[in-house]
Protein backbone atom coordinates (compact mmCIF):
# COMPACT_ATOMS: atom_id res chain seq x y z
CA UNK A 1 187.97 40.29 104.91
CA UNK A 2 184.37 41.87 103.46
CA UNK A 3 184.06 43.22 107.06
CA UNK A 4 187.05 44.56 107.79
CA UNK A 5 187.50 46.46 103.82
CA UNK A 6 183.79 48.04 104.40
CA UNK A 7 185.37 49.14 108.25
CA UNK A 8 188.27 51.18 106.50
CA UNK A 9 185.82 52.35 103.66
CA UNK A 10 183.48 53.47 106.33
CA UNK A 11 185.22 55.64 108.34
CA UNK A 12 187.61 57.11 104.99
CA UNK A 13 183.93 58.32 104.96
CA UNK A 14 183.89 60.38 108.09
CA UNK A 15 187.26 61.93 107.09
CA UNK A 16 186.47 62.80 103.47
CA UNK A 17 182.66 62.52 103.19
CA UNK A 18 181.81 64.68 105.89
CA UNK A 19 179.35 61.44 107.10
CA UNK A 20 178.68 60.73 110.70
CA UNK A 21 180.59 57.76 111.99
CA UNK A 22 179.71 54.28 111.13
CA UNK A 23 179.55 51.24 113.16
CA UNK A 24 180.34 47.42 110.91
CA UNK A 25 178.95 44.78 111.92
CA UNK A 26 178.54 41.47 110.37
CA UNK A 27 179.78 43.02 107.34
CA UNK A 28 176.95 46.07 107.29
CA UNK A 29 177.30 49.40 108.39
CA UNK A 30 175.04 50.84 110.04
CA UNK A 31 174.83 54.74 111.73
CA UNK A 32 175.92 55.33 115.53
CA UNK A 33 173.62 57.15 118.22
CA UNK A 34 170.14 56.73 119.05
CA UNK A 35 167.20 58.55 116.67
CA UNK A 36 167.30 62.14 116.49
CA UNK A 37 165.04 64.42 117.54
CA UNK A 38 163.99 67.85 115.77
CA UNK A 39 166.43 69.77 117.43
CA UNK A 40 169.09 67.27 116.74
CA UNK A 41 168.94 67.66 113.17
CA UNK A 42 168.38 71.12 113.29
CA UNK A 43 171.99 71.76 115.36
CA UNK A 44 173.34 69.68 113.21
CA UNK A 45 172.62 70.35 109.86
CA UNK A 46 174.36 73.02 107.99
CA UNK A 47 171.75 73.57 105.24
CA UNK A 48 168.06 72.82 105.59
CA UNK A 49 165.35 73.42 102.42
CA UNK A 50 163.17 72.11 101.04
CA UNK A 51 162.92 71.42 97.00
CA UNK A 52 162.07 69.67 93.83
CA UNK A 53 164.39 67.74 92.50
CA UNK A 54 164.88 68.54 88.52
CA UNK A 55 167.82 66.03 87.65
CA UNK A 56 170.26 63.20 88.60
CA UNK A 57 172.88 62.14 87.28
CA UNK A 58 176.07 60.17 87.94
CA UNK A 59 179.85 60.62 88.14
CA UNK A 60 183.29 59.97 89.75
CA UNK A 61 185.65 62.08 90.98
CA UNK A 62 189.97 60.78 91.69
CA UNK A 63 190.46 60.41 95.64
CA UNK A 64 194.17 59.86 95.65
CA UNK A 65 195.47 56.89 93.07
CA UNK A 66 191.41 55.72 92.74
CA UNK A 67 188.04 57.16 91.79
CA UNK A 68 185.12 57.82 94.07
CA UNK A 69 181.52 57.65 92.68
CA UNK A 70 178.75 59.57 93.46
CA UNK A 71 175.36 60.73 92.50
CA UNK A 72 174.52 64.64 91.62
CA UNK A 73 171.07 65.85 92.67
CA UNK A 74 169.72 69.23 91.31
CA UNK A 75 166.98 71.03 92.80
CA UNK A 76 164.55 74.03 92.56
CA UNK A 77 164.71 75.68 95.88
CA UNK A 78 161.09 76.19 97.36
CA UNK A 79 161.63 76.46 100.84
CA UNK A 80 165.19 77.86 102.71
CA UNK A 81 164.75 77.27 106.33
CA UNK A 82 169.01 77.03 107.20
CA UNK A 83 171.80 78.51 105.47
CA UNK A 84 173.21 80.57 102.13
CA UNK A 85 170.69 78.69 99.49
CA UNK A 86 169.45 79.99 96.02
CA UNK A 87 166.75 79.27 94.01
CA UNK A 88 168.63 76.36 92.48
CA UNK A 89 170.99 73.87 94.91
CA UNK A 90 172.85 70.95 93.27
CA UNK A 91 174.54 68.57 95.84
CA UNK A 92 176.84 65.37 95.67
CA UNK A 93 176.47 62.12 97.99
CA UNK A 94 179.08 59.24 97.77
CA UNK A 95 177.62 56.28 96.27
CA UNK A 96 179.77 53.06 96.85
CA UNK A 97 177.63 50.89 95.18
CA UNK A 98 179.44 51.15 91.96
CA UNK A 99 183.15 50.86 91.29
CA UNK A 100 183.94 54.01 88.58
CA UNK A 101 185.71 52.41 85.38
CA UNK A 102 184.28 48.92 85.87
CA UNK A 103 181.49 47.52 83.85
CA UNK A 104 179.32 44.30 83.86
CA UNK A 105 178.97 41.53 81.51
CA UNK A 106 175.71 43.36 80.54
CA UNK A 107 178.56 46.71 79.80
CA UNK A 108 176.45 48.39 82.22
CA UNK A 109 178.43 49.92 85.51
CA UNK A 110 179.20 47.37 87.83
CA UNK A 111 176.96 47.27 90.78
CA UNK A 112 178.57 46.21 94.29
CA UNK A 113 177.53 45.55 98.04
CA UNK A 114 177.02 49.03 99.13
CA UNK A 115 178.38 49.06 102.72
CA UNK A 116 176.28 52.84 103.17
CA UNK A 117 173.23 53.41 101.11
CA UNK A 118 172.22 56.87 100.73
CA UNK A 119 168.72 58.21 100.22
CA UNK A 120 168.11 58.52 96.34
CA UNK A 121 165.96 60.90 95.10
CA UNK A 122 164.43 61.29 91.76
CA UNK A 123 163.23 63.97 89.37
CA UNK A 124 160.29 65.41 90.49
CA UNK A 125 159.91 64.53 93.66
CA UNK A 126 159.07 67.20 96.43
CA UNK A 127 161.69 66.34 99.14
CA UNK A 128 162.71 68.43 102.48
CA UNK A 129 166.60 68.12 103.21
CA UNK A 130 168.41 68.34 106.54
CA UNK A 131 172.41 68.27 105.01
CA UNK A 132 175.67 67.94 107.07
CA UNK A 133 178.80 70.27 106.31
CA UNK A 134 179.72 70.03 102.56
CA UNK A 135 183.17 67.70 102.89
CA UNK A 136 186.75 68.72 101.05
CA UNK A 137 185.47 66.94 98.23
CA UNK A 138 182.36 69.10 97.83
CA UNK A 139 180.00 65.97 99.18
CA UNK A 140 176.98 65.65 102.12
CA UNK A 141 174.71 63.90 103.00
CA UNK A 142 171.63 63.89 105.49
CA UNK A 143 171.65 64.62 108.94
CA UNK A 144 171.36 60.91 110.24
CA UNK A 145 171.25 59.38 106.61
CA UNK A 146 167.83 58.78 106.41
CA UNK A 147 166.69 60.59 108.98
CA UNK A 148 167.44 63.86 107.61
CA UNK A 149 164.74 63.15 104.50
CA UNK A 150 161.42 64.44 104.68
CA UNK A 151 159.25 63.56 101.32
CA UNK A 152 156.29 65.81 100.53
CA UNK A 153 153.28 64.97 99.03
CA UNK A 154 150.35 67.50 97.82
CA UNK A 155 146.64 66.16 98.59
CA UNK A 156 143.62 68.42 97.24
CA UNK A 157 146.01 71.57 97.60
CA UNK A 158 147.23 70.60 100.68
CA UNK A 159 151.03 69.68 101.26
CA UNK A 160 152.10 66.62 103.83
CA UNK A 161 154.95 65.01 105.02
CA UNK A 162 154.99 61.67 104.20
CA UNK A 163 155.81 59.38 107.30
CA UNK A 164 159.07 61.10 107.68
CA UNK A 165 157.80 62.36 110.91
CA UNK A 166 159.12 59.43 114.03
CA UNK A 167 157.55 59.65 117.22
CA UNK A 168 160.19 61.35 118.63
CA UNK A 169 160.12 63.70 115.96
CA UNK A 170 156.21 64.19 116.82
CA UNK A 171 156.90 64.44 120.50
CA UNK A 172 159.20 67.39 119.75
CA UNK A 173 156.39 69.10 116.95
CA UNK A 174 153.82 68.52 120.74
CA UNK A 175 156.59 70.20 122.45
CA UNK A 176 157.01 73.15 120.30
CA UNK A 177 152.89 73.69 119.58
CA UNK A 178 153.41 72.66 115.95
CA UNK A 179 150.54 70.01 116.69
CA UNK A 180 147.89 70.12 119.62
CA UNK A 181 146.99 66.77 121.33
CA UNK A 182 143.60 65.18 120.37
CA UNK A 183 142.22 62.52 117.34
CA UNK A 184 143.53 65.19 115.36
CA UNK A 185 147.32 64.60 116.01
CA UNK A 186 148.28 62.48 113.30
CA UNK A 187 147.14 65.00 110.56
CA UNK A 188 148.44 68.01 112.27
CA UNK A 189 151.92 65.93 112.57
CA UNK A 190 151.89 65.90 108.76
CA UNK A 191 151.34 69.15 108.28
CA UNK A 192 154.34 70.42 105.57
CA UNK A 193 152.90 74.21 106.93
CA UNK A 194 153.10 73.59 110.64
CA UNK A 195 156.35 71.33 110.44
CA UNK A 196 158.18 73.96 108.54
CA UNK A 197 156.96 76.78 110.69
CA UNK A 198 158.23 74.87 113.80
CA UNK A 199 161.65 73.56 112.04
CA UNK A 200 162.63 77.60 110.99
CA UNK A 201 161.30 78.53 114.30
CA UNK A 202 163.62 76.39 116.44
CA UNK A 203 166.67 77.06 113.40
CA UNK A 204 166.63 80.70 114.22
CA UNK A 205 166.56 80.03 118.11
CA UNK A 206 169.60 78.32 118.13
């Protein structure tokens, strides 16, 4: 019964959520398709930046007779690599690990098995953002869920991405000359200044 109820939830998110399809198994969902490389998430994301996010907050919205939840991010734009993007961006992403209306013995907002967990981000973090098409509903997500998330640190003035980077990813930043080969690599792979160079680079090529 679990499995089947996340199936239909799952793929009302493709329609309305503007997610990429879902496979459920053994009562989890999980994303279709192999890893993504660079130019993966570049083609497919509608909006790329980068940004510090200044607040999050909560809500629901009615989807037919019922509510949807979600969570509302707000960031300062520092970086615009893809698309129309001010200096501030808020976005939405579904969050169907609580049920709108309901509350828990302790009154706070009843928590439930979340079939799709979401990347959650949190004030003040430094975060780089590959997003899909905004839905109907005005929500998006990642390109890939997680794989669309690249979290940046700053160490003695210099910025890094923090083991966002998969080895696909770093075969494409070898590819492009974002990194050179050598004891070196893993640094250079790192790099927030040579990973966004190579990520606008290939953005405006396509």
């Amino acid at each position: 019964m679990w499995c089947k109820a996340v199936g239909r939830v799952a793929w009302v998110l493709v329609l309305v959520c503007g997610l990429a399809p879902v496979h459920v198994r053994d009562g989890h969902a999980t994303m279709l398709g192999m890893p993504l490389k660079i130019g993966d998430i570049i083609r497919r994301a509608d909006r790329i930046f980068a940004g510090i996010c200044t607040a999050r907050r909560e809500g629901d919205m009615p989807v037919g007779k019922s509510r949807l939840a979600y969570t509302e991010y707000t960031f300062k734009v520092t970086d615009v690599i893809k698309g129309n993007i001010g200096k501030t961006l808020a976005i939405r992403q579904v969050d169907l690990g609580r049920r709108p209306g309901e509350v828990g013995p302790n009154g706070k907002p009843l928590l439930v098995r979340n079939p799709l967990p979401l990347p959650d981000y949190l004030p003040g973090e430094h975060i780089l953002l590959a997003l899909v098409k905004e839905s109907g509903l005005g929500l998006t997500s990642p390109v890939g869920v997680s794989q669309g998330v690249f979290r940046i640190s700053t160490v003695r003035g210099h910025q890094f991405v923090d083991g966002g980077v998969t080895p696909l990813q770093q075969a494409d930043l070898l590819t492009y000359g974002a990194i050179t080969k050598g004891k070196e690599q893993a640094e250079q792979s790192r790099s927030y200044e040579s990973f966004v160079s190579m990520i606008r680079h290939l953005s405006q090529a396509k």
